[in-house]
C-alpha atoms as a PDB file:
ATOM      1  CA  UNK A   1       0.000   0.000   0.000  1.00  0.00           C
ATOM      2  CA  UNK A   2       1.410   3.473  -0.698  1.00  0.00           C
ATOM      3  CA  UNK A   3       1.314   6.305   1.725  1.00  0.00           C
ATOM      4  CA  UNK A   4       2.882   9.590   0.934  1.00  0.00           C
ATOM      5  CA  UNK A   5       5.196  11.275   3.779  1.00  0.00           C
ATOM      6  CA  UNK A   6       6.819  15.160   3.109  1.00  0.00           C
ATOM      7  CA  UNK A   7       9.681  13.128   1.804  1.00  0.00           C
ATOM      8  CA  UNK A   8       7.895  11.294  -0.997  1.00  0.00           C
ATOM      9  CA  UNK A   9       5.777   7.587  -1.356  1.00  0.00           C
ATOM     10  CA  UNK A  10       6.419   5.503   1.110  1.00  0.00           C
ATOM     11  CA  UNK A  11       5.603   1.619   0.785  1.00  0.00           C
ATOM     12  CA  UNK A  12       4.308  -0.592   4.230  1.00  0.00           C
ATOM     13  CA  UNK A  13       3.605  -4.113   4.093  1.00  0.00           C
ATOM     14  CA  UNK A  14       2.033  -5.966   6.745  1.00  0.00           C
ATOM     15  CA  UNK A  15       3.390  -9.378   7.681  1.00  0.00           C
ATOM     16  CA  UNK A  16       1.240 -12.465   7.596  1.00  0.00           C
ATOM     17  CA  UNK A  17       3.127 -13.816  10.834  1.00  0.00           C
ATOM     18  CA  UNK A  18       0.919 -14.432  14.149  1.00  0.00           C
ATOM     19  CA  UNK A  19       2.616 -12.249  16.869  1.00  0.00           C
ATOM     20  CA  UNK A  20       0.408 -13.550  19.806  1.00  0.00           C
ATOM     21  CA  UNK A  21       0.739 -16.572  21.701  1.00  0.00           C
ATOM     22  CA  UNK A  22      -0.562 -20.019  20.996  1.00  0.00           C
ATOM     23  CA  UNK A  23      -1.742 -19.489  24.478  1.00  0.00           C
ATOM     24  CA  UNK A  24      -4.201 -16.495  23.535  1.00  0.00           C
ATOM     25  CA  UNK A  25      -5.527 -18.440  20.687  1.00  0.00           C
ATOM     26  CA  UNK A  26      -5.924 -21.637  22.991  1.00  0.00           C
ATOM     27  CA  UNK A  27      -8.575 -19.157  25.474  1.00  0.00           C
ATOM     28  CA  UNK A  28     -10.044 -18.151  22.395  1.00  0.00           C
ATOM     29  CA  UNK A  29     -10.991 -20.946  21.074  1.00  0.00           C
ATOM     30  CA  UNK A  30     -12.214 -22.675  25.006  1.00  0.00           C
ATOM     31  CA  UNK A  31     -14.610 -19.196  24.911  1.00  0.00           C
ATOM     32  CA  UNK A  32     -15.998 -19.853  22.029  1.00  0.00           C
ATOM     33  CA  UNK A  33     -16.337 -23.302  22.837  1.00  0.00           C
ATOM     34  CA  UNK A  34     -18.069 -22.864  25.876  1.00  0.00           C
ATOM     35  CA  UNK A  35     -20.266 -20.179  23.947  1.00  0.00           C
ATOM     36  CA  UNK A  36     -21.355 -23.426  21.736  1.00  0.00           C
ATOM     37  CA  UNK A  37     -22.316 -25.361  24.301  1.00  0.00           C
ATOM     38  CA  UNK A  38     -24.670 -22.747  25.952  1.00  0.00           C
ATOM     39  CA  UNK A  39     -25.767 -22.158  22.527  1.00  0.00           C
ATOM     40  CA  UNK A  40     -26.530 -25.927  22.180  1.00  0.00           C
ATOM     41  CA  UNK A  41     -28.114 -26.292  25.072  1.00  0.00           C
ATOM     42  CA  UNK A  42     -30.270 -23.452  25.170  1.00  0.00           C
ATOM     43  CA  UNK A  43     -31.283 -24.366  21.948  1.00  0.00           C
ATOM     44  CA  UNK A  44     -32.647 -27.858  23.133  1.00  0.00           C
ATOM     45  CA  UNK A  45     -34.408 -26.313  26.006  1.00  0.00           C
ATOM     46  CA  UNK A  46     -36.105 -24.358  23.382  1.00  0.00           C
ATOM     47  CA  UNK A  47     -36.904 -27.418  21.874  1.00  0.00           C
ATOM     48  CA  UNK A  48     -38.447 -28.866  24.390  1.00  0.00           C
ATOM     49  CA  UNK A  49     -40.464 -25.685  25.626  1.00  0.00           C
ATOM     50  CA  UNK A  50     -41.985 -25.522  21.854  1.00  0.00           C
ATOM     51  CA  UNK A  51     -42.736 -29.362  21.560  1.00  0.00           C
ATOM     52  CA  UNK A  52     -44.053 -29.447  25.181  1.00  0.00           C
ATOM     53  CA  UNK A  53     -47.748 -29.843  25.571  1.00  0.00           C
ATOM     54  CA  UNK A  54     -48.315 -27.700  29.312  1.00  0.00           C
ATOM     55  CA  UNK A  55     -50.111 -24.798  29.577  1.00  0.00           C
ATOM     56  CA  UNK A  56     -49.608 -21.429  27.766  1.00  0.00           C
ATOM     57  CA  UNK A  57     -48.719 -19.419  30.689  1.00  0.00           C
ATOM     58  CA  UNK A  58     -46.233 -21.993  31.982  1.00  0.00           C
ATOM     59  CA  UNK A  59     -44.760 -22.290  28.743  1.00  0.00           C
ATOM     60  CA  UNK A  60     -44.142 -18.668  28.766  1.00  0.00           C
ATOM     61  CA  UNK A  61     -42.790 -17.982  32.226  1.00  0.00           C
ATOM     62  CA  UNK A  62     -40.389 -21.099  31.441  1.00  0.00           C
ATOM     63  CA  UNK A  63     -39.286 -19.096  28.469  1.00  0.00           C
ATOM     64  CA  UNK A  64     -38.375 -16.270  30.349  1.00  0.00           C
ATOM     65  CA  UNK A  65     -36.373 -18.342  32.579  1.00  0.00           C
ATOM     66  CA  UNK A  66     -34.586 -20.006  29.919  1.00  0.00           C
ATOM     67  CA  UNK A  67     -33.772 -16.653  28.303  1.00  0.00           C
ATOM     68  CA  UNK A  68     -32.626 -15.389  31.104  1.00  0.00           C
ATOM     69  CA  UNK A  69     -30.472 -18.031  31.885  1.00  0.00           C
ATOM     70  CA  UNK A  70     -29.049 -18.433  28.564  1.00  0.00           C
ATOM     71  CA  UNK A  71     -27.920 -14.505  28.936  1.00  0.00           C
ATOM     72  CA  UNK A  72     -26.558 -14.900  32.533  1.00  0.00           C
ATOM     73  CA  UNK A  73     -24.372 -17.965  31.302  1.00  0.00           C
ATOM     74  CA  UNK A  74     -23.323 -16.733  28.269  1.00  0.00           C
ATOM     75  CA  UNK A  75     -22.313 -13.157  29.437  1.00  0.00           C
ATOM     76  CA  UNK A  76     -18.801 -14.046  31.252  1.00  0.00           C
ATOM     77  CA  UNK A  77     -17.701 -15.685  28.028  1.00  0.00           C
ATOM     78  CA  UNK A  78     -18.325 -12.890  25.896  1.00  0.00           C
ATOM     79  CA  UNK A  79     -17.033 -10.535  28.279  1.00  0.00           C
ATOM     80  CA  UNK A  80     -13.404 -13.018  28.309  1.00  0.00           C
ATOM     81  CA  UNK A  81     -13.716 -12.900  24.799  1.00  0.00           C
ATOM     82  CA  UNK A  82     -13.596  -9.830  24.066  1.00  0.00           C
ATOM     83  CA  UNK A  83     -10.990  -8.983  26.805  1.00  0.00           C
ATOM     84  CA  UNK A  84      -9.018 -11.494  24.292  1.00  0.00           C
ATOM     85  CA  UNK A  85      -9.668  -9.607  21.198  1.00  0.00           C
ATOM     86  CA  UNK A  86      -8.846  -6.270  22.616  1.00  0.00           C
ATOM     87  CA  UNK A  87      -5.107  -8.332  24.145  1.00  0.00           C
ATOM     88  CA  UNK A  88      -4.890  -9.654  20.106  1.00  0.00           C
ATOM     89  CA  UNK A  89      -5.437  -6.519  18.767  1.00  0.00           C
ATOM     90  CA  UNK A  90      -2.767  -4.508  21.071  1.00  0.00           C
ATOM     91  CA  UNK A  91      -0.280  -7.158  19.749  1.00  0.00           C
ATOM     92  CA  UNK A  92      -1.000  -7.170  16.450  1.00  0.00           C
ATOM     93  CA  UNK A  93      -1.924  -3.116  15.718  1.00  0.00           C
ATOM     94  CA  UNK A  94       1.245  -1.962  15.017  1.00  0.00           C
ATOM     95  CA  UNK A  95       3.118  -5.529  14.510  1.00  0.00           C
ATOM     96  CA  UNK A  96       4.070  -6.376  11.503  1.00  0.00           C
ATOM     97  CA  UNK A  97       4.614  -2.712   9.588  1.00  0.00           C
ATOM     98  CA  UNK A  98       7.673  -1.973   7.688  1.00  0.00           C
ATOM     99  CA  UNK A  99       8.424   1.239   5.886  1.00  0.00           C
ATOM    100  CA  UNK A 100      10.646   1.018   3.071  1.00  0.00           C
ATOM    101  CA  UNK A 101      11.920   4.249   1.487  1.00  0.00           C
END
């Protein structure tokens, strides 16, 4: 990509390399892992609440409850993950650029 500087074009390239640990990538991917299995189990419950033959009103206060629940368990994992994307992207913002002149 060309950028021009008061001395002329200047050319920066961005490196393919990883610069953060296998370590951060490891939590990453255990977040988003837990975040499937909440998924996949909230998603069942579901299930269940639609196919189940109760009452309205039950049905619809157990809904609540499994809504709620499905937010309450899910929210420290998104929080953790994004506290890992904001560590990536500090590593990797300014990693990686070379000027040549």
């Amino acid at each position: 990509m060309a950028k021009h500087t008061t001395s002329g074009p200047m050319r920066v390239e961005t490196s393919p390399a990883l610069v953060y640990s296998d370590d951060l990538t490891a939590a990453m991917q255990a977040e988003l892992a837990a975040l499937a299995a909440i998924d996949a189990d909230y998603a069942a419950k579901r299930h269940r609440l639609e196919t189940w033959a109760g009452p309205q009103a039950a049905k619809e206060r157990l809904t609540r409850e499994v809504e709620a629940c499905h937010r309450r368990d899910r929210e420290p994992h998104v929080l953790r993950l994004g506290a890992l994307h904001e560590r990536v992207m500090a590593l990797t913002q300014f990693k990686g650029l070379r000027t040549k002149h």
